[in-house]
Protein backbone atom coordinates (compact mmCIF):
# COMPACT_ATOMS: atom_id res chain seq x y z
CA UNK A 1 -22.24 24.97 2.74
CA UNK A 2 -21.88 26.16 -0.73
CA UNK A 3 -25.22 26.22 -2.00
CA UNK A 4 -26.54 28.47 0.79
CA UNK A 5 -29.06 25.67 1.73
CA UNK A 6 -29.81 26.50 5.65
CA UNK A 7 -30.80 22.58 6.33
CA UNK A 8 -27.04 21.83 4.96
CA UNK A 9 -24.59 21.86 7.94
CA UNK A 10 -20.91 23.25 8.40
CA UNK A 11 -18.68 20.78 9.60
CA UNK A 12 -15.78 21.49 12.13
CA UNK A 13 -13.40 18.16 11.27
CA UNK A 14 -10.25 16.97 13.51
CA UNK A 15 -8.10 14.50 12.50
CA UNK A 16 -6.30 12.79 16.21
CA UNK A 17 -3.23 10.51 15.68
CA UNK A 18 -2.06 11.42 19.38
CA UNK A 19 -3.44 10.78 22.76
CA UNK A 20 -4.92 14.03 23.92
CA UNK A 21 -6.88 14.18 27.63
CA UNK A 22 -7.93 17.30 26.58
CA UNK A 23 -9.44 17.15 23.15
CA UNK A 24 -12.45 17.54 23.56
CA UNK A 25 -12.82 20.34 26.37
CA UNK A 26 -10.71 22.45 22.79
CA UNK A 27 -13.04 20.83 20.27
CA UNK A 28 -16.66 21.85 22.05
CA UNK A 29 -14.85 24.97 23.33
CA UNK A 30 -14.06 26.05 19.73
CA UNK A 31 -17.37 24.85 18.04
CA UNK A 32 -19.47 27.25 20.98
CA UNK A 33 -16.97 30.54 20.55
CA UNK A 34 -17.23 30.27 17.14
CA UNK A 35 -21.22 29.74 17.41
CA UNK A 36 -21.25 32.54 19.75
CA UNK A 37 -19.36 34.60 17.72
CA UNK A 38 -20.81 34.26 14.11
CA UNK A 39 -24.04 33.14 14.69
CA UNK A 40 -24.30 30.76 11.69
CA UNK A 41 -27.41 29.92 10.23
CA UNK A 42 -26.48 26.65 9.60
CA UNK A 43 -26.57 23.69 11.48
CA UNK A 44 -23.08 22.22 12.83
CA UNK A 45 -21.54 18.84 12.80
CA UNK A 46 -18.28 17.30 14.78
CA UNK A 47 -16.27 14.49 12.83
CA UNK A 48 -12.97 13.49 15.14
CA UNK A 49 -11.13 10.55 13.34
CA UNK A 50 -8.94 8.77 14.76
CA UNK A 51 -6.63 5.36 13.71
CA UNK A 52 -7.91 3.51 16.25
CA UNK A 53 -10.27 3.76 19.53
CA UNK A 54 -6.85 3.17 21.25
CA UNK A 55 -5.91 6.69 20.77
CA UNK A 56 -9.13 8.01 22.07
CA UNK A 57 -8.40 10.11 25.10
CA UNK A 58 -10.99 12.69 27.33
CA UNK A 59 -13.43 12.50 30.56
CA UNK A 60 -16.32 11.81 28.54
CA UNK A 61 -18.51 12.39 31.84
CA UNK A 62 -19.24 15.72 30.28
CA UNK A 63 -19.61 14.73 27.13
CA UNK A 64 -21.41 11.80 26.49
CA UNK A 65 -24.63 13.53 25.81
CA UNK A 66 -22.64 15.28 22.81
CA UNK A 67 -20.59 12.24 21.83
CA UNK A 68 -23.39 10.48 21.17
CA UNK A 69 -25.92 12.56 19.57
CA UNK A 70 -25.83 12.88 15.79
CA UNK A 71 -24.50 15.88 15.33
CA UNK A 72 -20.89 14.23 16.11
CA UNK A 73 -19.14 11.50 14.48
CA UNK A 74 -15.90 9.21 15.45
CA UNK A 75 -14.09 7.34 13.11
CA UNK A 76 -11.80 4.74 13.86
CA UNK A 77 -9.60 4.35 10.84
CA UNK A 78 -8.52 0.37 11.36
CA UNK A 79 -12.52 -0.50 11.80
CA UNK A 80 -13.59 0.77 8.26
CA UNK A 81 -14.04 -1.71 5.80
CA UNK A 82 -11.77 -1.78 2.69
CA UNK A 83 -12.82 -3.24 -0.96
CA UNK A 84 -13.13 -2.34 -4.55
CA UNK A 85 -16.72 0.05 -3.80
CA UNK A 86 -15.00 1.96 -1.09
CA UNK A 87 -14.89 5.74 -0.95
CA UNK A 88 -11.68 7.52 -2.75
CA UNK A 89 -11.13 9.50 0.30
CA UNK A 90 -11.96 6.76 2.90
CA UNK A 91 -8.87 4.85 1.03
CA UNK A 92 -6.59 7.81 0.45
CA UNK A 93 -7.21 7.88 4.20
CA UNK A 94 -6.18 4.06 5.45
CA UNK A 95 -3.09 4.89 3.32
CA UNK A 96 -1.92 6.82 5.81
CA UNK A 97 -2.30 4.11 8.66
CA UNK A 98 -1.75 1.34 6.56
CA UNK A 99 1.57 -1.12 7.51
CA UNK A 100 4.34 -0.47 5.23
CA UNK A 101 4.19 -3.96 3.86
CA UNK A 102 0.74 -2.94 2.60
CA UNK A 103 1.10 0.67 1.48
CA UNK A 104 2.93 -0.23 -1.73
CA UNK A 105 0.10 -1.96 -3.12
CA UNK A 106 -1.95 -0.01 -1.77
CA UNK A 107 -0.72 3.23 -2.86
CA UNK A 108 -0.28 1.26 -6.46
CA UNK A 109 -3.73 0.18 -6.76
CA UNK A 110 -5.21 4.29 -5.97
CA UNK A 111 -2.42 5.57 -8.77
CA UNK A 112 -4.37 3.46 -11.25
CA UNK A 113 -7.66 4.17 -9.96
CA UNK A 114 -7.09 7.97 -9.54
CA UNK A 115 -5.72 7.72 -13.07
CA UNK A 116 -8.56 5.98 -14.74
CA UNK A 117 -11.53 7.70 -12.97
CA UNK A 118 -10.60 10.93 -11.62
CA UNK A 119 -11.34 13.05 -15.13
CA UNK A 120 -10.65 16.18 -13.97
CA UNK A 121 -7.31 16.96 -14.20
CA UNK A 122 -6.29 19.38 -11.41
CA UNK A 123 -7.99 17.02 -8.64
CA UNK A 124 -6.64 13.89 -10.59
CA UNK A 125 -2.91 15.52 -9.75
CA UNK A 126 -3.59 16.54 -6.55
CA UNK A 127 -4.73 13.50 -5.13
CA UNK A 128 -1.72 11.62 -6.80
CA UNK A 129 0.72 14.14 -5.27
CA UNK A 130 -0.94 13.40 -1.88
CA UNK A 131 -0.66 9.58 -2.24
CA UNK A 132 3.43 9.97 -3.10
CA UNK A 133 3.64 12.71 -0.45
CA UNK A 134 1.98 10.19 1.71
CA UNK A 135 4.28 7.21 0.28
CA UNK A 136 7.71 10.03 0.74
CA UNK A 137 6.62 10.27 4.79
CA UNK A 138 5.79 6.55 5.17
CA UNK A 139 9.43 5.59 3.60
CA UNK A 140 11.82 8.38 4.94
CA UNK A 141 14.96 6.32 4.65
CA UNK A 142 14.26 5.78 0.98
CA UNK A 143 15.78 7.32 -1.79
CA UNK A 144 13.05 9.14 -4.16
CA UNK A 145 14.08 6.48 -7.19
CA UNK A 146 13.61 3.59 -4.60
CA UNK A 147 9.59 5.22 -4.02
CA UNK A 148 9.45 6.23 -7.70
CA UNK A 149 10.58 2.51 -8.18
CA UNK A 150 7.96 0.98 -5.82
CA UNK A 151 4.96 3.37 -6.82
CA UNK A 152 5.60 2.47 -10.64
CA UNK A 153 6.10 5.69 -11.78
CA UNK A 154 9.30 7.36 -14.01
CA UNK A 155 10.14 9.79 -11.73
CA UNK A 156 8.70 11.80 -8.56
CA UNK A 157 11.02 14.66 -9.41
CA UNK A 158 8.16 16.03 -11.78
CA UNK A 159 5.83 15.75 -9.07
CA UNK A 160 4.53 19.22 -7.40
CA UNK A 161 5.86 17.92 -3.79
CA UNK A 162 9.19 17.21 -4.82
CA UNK A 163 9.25 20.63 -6.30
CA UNK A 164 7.88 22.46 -3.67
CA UNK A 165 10.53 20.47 -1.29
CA UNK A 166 13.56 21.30 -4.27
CA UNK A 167 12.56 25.06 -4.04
CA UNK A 168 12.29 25.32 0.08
CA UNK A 169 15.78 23.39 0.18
CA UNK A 170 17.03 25.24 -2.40
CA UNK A 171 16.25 29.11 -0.66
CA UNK A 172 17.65 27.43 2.63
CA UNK A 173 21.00 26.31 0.90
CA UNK A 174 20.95 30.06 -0.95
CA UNK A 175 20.46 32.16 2.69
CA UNK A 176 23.23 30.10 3.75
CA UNK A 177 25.72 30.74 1.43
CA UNK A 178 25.01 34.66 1.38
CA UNK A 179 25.56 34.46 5.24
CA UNK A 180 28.42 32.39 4.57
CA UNK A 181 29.57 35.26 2.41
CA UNK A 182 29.87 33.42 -1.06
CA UNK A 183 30.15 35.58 -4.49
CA UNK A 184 27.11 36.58 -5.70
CA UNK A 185 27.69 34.61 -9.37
CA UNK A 186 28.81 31.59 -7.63
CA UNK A 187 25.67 30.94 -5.89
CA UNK A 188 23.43 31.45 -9.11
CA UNK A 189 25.21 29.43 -10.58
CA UNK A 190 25.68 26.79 -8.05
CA UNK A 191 21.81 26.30 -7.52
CA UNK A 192 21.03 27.58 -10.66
CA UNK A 193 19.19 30.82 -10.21
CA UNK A 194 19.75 34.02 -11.83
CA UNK A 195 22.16 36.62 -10.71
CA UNK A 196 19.29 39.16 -10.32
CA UNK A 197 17.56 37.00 -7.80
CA UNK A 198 20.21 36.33 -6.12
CA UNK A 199 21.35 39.88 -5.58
CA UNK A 200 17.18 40.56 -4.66
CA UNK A 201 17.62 38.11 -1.70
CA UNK A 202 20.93 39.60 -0.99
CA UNK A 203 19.69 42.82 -0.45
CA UNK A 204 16.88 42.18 1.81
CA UNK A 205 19.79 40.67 3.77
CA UNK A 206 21.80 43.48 4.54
């Protein structure tokens, strides 16, 4: 909690795509430790979401008390209802589950919404650089002008993923080629960076 209000609680949040027998022996493991350890003052809540209740794995024998007091919450992505007055974040989420014949649209519709009613403009970009980051892991066989294409938009080469994926790539491609004993000026200019950074990442190197 933020506020420092002691009735707020702290939440400890897992998000389960896989079958796991043995979720929730870690989850109520972790929440005690860390109770034991730090001694908040504030009261604690458990949210597990999951896509569906088929995923849902664990003996629930010695659980059941927990799993179905307030204090926890499950979430089963495909049972939440969809429409225009649905939560931002509840739809950002279905994204992610949603069949590829419906993410398009999907993803289309949240790019205009996020555009028209998210004001401020760091959380307006970030949440449209998780929906294409989203879109980019949904669609791996497509090219990036093929999801740029089908999103609507000019280009996701300005976006902050692509760059952060351009720059990783790029210091991959630039380790190789020093190992692979390349000149130093052919590299910077090759991938574009400047001869003092490349000799800097040389050096550490030898």
């Amino acid at each position: 909690p933020q506020q420092g209000d002691y009735t707020d609680p702290f939440y400890l949040v897992e998000v389960q795509f896989q079958p796991d027998d043995d979720l929730y022996y870690r989850i109520f493991s972790e929440l005690f430790l860390y109770l034991k350890q730090y001694q908040p003052p504030y009261p604690w809540r458990v949210v597990v979401i999951y896509p569906s209740r088929r995923v849902e794995r664990g003996n629930n024998v010695h659980f059941q008390e927990l799993l179905t007091s307030q204090q926890v919450t499950r979430i089963y992505l495909d049972e939440l209802e969809e429409g225009e007055n649905t939560p931002l974040g509840v739809r950002l989420v279905k994204l992610i589950t949603s069949k590829e014949t419906e993410a398009s649209p999907k993803a289309q519709t949240l790019l205009d919404t996020v555009s028209r009613e998210v004001e401020e403009t760091k959380l307006r970009d970030d949440i449209i650089d998780l929906i294409e980051s989203i879109m980019v892991y949904k669609f791996p066989q497509m090219s990036r002008k093929e999801i740029a294409g089908m999103l609507g938009v000019d280009d996701l080469k300005q976006t902050r993923f692509y760059q952060e994926v351009e720059e990783e790539v790029k210091w991959k491609v630039l380790s190789k080629m020093l190992e692979s004993g390349f000149d130093l000026e052919t590299i910077a200019q090759c991938l574009d960076l400047s001869i003092e950074v490349v000799k800097e990442e040389a050096n550490k190197k030898q």
